[in-house]
PDB file of N, CA and C in Angstrom:
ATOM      1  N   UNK A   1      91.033  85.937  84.098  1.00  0.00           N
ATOM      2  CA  UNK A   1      92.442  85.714  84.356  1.00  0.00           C
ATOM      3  C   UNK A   1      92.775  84.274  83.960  1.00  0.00           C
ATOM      4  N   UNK A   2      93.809  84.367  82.810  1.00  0.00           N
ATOM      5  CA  UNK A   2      94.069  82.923  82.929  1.00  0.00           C
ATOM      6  C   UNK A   2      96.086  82.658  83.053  1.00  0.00           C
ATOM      7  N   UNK A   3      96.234  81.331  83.065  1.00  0.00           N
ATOM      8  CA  UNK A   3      97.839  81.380  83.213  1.00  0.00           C
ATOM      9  C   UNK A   3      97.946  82.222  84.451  1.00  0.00           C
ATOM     10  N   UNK A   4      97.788  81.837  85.743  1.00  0.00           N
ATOM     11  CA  UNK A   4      98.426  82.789  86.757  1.00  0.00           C
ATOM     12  C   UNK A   4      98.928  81.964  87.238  1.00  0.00           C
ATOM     13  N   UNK A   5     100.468  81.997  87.661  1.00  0.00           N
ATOM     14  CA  UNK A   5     101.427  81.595  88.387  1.00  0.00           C
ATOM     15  C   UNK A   5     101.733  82.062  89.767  1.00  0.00           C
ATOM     16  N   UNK A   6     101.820  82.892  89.995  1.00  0.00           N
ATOM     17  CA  UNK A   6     102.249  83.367  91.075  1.00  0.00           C
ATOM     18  C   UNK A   6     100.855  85.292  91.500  1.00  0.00           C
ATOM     19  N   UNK A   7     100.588  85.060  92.328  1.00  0.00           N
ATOM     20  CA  UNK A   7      99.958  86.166  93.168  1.00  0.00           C
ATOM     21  C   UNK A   7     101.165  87.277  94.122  1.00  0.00           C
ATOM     22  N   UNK A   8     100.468  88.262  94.120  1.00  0.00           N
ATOM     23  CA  UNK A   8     101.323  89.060  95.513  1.00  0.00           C
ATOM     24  C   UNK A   8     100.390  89.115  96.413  1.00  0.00           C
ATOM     25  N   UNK A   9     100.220  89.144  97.764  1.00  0.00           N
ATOM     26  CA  UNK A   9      99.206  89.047  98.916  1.00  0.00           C
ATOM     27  C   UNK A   9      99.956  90.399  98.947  1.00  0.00           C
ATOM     28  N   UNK A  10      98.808  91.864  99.212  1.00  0.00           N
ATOM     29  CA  UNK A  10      99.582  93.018  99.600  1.00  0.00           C
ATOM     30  C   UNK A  10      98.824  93.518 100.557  1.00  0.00           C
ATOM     31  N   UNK A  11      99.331  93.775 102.232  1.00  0.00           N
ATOM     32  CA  UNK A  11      98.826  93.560 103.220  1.00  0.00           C
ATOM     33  C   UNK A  11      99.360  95.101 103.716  1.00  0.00           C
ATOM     34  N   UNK A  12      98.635  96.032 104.678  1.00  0.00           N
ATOM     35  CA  UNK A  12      99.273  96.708 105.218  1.00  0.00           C
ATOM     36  C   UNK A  12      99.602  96.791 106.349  1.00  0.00           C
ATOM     37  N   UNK A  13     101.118  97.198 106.827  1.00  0.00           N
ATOM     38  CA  UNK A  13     101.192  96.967 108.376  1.00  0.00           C
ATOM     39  C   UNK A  13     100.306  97.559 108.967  1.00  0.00           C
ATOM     40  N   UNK A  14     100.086  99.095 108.739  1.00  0.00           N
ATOM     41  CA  UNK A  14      98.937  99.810 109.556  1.00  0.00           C
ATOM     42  C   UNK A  14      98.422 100.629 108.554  1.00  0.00           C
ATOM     43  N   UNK A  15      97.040 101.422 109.357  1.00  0.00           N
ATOM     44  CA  UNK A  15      96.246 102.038 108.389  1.00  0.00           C
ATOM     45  C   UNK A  15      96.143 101.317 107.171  1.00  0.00           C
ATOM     46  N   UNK A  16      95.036 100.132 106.906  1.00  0.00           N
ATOM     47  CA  UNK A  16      94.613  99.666 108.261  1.00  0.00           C
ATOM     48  C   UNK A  16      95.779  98.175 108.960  1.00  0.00           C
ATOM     49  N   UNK A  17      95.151  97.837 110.310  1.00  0.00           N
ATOM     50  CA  UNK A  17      95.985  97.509 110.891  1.00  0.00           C
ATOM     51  C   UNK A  17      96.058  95.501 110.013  1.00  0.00           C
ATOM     52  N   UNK A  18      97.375  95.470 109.904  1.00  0.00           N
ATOM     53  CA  UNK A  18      97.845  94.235 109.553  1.00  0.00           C
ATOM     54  C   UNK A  18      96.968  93.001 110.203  1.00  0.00           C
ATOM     55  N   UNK A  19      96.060  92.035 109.192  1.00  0.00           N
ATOM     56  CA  UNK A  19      95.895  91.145 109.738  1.00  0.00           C
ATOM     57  C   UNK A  19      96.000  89.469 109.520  1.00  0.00           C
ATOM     58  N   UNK A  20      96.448  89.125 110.411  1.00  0.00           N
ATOM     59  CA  UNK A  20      97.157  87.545 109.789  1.00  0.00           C
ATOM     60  C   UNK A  20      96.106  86.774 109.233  1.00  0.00           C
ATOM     61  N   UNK A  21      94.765  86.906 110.012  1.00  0.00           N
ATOM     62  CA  UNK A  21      93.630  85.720 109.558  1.00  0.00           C
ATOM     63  C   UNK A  21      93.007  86.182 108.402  1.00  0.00           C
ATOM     64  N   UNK A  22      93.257  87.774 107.829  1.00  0.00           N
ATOM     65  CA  UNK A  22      93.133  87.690 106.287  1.00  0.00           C
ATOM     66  C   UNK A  22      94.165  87.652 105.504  1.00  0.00           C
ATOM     67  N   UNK A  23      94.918  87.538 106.033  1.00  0.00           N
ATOM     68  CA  UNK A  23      96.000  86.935 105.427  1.00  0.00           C
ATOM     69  C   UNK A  23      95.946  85.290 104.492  1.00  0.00           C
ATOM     70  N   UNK A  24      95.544  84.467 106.027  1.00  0.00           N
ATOM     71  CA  UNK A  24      95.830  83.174 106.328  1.00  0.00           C
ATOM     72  C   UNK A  24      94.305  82.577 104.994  1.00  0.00           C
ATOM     73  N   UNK A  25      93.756  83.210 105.044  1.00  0.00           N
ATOM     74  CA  UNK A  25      92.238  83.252 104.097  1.00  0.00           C
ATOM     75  C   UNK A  25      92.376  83.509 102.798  1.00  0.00           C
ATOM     76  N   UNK A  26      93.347  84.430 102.296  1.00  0.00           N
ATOM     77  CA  UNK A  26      93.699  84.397 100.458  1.00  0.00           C
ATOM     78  C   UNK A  26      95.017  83.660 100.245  1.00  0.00           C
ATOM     79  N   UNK A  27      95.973  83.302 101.596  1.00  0.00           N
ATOM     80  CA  UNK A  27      96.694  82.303 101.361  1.00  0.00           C
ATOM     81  C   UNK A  27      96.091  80.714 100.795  1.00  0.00           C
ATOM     82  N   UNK A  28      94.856  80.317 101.810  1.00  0.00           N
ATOM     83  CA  UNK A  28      94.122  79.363 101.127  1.00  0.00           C
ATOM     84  C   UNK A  28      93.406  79.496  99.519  1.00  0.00           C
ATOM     85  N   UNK A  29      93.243  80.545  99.581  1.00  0.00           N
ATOM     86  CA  UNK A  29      92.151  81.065  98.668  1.00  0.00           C
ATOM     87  C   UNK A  29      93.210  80.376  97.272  1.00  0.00           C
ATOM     88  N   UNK A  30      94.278  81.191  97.253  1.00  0.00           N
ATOM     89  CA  UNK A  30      95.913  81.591  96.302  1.00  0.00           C
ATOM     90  C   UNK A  30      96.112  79.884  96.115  1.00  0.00           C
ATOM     91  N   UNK A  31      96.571  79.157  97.021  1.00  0.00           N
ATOM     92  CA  UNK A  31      97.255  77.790  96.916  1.00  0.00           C
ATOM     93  C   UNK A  31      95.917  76.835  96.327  1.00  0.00           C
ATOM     94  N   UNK A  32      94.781  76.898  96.636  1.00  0.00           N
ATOM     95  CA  UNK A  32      93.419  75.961  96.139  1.00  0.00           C
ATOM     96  C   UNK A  32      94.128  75.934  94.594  1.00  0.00           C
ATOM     97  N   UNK A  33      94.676  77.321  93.912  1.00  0.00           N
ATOM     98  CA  UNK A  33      94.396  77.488  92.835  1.00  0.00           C
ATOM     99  C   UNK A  33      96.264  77.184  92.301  1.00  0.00           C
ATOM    100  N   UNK A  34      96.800  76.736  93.087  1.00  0.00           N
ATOM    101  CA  UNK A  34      97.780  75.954  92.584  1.00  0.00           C
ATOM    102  C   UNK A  34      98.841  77.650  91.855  1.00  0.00           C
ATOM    103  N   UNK A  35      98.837  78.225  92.674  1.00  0.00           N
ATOM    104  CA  UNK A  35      98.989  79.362  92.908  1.00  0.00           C
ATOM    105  C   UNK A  35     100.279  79.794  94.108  1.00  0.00           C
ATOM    106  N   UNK A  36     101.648  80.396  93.125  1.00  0.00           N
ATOM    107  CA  UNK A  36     102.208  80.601  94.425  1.00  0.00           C
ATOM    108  C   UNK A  36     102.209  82.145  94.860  1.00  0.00           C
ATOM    109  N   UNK A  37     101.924  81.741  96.285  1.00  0.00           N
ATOM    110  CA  UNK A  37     101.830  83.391  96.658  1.00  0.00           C
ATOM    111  C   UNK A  37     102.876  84.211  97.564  1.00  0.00           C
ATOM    112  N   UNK A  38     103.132  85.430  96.912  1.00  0.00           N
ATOM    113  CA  UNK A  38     104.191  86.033  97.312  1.00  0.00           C
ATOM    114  C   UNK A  38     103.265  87.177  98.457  1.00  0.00           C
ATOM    115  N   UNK A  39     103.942  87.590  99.853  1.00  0.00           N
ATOM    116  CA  UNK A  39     103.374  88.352 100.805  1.00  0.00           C
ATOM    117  C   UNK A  39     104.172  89.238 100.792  1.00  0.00           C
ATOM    118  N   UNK A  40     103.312  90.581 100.361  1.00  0.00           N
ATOM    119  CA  UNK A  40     104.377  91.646 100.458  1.00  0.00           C
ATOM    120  C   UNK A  40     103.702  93.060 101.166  1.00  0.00           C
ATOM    121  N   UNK A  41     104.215  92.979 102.651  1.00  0.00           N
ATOM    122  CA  UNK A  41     103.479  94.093 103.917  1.00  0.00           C
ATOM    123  C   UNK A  41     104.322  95.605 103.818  1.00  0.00           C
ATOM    124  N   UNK A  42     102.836  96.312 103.251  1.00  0.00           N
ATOM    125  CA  UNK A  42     103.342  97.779 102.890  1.00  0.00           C
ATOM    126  C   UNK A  42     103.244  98.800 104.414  1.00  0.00           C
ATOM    127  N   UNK A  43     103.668  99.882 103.867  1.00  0.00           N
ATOM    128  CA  UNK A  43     103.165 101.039 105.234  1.00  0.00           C
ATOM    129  C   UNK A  43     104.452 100.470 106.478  1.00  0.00           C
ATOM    130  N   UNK A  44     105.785 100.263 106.190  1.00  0.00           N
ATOM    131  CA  UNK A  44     106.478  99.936 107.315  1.00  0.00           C
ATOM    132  C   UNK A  44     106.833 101.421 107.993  1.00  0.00           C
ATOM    133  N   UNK A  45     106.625 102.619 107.231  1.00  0.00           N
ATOM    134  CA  UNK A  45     106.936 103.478 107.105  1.00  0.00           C
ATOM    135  C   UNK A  45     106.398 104.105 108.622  1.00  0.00           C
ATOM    136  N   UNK A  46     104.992 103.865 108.759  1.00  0.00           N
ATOM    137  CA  UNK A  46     104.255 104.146 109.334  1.00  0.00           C
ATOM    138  C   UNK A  46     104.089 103.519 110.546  1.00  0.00           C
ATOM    139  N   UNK A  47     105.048 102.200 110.778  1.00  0.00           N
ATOM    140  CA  UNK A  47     104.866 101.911 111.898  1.00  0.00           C
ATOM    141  C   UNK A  47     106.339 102.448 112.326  1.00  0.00           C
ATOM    142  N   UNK A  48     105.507 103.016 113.872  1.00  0.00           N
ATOM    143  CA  UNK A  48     106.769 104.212 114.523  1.00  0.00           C
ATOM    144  C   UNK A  48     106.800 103.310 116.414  1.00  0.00           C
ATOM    145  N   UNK A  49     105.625 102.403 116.450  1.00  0.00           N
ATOM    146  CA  UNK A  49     106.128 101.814 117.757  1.00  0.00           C
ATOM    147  C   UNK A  49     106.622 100.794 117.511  1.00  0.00           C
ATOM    148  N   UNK A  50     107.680 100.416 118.383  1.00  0.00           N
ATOM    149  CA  UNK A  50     108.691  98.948 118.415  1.00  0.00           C
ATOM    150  C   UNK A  50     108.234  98.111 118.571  1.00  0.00           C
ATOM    151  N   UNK A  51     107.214  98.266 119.498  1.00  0.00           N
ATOM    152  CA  UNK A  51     106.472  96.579 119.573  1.00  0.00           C
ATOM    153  C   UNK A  51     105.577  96.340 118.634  1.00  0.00           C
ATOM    154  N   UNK A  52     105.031  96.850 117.870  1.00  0.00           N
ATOM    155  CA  UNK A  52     104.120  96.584 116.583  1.00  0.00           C
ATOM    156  C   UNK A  52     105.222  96.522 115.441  1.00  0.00           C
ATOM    157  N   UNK A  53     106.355  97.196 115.484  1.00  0.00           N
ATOM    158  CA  UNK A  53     107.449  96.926 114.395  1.00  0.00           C
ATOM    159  C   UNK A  53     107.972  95.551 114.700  1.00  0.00           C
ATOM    160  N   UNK A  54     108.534  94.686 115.990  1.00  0.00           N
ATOM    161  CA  UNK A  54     108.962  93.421 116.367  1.00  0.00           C
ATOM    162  C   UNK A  54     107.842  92.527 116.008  1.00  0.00           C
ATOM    163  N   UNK A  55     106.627  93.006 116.359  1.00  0.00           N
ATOM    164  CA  UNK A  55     105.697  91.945 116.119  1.00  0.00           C
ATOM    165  C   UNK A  55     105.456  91.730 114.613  1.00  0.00           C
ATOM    166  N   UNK A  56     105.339  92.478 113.412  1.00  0.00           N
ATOM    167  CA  UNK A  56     105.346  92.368 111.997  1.00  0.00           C
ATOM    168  C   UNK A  56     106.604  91.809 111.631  1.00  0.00           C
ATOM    169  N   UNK A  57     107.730  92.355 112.231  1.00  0.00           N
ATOM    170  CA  UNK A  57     108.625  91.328 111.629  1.00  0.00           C
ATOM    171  C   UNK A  57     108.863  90.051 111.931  1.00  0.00           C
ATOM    172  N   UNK A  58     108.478  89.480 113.232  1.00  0.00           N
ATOM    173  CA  UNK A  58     107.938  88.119 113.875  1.00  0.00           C
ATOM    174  C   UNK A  58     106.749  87.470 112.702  1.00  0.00           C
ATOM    175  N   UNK A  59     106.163  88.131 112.292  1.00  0.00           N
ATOM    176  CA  UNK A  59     104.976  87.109 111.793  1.00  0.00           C
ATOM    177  C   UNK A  59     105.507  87.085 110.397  1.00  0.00           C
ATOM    178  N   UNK A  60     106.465  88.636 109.395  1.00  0.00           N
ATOM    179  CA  UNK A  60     107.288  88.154 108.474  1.00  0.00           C
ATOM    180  C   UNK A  60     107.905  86.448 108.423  1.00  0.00           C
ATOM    181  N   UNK A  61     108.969  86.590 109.246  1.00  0.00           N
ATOM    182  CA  UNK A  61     109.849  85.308 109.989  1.00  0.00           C
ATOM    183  C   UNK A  61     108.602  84.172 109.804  1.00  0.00           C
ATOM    184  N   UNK A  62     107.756  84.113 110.677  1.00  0.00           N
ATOM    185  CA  UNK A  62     106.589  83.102 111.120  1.00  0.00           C
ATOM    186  C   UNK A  62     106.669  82.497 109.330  1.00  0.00           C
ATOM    187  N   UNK A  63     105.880  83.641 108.564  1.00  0.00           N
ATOM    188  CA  UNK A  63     105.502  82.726 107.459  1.00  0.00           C
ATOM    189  C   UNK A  63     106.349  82.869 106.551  1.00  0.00           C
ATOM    190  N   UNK A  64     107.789  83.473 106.150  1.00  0.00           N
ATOM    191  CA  UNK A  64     108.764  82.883 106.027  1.00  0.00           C
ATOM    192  C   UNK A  64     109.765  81.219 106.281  1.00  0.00           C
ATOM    193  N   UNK A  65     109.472  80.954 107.609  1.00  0.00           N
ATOM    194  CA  UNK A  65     109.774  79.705 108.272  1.00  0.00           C
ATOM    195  C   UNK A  65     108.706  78.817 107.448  1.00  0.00           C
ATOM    196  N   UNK A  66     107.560  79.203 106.867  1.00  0.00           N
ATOM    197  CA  UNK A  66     107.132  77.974 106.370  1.00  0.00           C
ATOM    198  C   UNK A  66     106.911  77.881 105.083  1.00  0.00           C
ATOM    199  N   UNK A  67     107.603  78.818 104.336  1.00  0.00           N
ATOM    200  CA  UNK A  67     108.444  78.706 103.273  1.00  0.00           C
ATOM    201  C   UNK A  67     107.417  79.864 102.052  1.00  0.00           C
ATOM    202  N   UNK A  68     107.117  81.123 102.498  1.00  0.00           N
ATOM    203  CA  UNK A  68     106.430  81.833 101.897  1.00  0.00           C
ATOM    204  C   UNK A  68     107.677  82.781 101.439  1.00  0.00           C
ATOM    205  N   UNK A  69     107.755  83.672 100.625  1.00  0.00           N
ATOM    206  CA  UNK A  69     108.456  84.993 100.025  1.00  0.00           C
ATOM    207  C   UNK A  69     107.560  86.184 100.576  1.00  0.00           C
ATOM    208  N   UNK A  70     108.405  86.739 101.937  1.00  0.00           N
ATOM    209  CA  UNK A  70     107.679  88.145 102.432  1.00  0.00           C
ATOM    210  C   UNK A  70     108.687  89.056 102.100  1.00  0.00           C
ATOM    211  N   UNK A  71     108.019  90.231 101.756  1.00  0.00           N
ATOM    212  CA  UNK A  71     109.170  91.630 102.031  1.00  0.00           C
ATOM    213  C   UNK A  71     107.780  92.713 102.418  1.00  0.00           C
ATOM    214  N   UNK A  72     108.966  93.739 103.350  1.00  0.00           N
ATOM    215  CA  UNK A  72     108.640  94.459 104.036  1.00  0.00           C
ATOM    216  C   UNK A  72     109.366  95.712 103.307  1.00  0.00           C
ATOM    217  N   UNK A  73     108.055  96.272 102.720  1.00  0.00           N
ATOM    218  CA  UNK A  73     107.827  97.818 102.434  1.00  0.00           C
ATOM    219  C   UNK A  73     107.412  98.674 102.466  1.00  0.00           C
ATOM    220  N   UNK A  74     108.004  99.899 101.966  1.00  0.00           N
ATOM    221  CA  UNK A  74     107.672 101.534 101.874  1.00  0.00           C
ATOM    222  C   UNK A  74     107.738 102.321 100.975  1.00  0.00           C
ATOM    223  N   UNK A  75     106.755 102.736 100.339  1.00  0.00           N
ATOM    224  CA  UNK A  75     106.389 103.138  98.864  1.00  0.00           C
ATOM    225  C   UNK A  75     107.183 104.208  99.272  1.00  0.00           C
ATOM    226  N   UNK A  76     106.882 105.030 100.485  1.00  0.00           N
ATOM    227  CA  UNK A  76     107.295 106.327 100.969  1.00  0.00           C
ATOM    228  C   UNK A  76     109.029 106.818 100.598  1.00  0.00           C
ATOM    229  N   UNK A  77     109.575 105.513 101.547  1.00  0.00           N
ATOM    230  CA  UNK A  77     111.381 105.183 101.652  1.00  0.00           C
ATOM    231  C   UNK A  77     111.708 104.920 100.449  1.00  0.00           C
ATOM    232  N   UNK A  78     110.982 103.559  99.653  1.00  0.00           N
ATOM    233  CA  UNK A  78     111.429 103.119  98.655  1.00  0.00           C
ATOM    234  C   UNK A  78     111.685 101.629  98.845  1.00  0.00           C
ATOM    235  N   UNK A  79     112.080 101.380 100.588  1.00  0.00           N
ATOM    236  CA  UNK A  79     112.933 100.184 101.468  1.00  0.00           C
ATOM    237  C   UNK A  79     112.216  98.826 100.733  1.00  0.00           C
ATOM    238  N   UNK A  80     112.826  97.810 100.585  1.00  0.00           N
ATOM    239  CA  UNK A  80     111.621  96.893  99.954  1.00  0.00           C
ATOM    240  C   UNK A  80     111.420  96.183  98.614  1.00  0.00           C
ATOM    241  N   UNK A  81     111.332  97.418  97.863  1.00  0.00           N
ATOM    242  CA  UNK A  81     110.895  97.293  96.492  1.00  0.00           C
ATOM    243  C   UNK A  81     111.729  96.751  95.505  1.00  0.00           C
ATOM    244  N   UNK A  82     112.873  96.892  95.622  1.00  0.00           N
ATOM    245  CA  UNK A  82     113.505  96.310  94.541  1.00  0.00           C
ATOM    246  C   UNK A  82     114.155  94.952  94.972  1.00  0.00           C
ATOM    247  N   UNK A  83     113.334  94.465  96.505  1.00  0.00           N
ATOM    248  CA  UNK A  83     114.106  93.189  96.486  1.00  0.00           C
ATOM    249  C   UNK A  83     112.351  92.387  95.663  1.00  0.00           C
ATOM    250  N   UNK A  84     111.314  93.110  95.829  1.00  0.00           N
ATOM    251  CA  UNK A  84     110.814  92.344  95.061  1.00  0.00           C
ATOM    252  C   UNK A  84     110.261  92.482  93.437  1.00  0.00           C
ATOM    253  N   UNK A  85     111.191  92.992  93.141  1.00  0.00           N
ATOM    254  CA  UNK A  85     111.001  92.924  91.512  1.00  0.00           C
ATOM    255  C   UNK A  85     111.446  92.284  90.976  1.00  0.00           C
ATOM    256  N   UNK A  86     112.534  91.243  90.893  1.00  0.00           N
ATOM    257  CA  UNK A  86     112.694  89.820  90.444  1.00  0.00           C
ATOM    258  C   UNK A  86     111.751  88.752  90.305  1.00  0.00           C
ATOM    259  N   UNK A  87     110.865  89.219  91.165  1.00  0.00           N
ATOM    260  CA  UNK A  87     109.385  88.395  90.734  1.00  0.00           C
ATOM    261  C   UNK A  87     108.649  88.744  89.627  1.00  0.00           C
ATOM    262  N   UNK A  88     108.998  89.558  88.754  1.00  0.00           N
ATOM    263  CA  UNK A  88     108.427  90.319  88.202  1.00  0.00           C
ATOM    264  C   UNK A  88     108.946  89.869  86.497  1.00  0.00           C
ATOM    265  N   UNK A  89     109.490  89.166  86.322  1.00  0.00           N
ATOM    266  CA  UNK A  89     110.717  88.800  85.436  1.00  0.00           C
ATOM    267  C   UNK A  89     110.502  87.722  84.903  1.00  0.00           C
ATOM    268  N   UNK A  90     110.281  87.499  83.882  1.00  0.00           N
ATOM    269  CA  UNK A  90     109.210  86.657  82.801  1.00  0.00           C
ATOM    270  C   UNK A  90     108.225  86.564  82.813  1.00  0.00           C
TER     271      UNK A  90
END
């Protein structure tokens, strides 16, 4: 791989279950390499309890607030996807 600009981190909310500290681990991994990384948490589809739906969108927000690009999708719905295909564009 050469010339990489930008990464997608693609994480799932569940099955299996969403996790921040591997998250927080190819975020380092991504930025060492001068690398910006976009987080994009699939399977929203699938989360059907509220408090695991509040809590993913809390940690969205979380690393949003410190200035990451998250979206929250569903291959299933569709919900998601076309806000991130502008990344996609040159």
């Amino acid at each position: 791989i050469s010339n990489v600009d930008q990464a997608v981190l693609v994480f799932s909310a569940k099955e299996p279950t969403f996790s921040t500290s591997l998250l927080d681990r190819f975020l380092v991994l991504v930025e060492a390499g001068d690398i910006r990384p976009i987080i994009c948490i699939t399977k929203m589809d699938l989360v059907d309890d509220d408090a695991l739906k509040e809590q993913i969108h809390q940690y969205a927000e979380d690393y949003r607030n410190i200035g990451y690009s998250v979206y929250l999708t569903s291959m299933k719905s569709g919900r998601g996807i076309e806000d991130i295909i502008p990344h996609f564009q040159d």
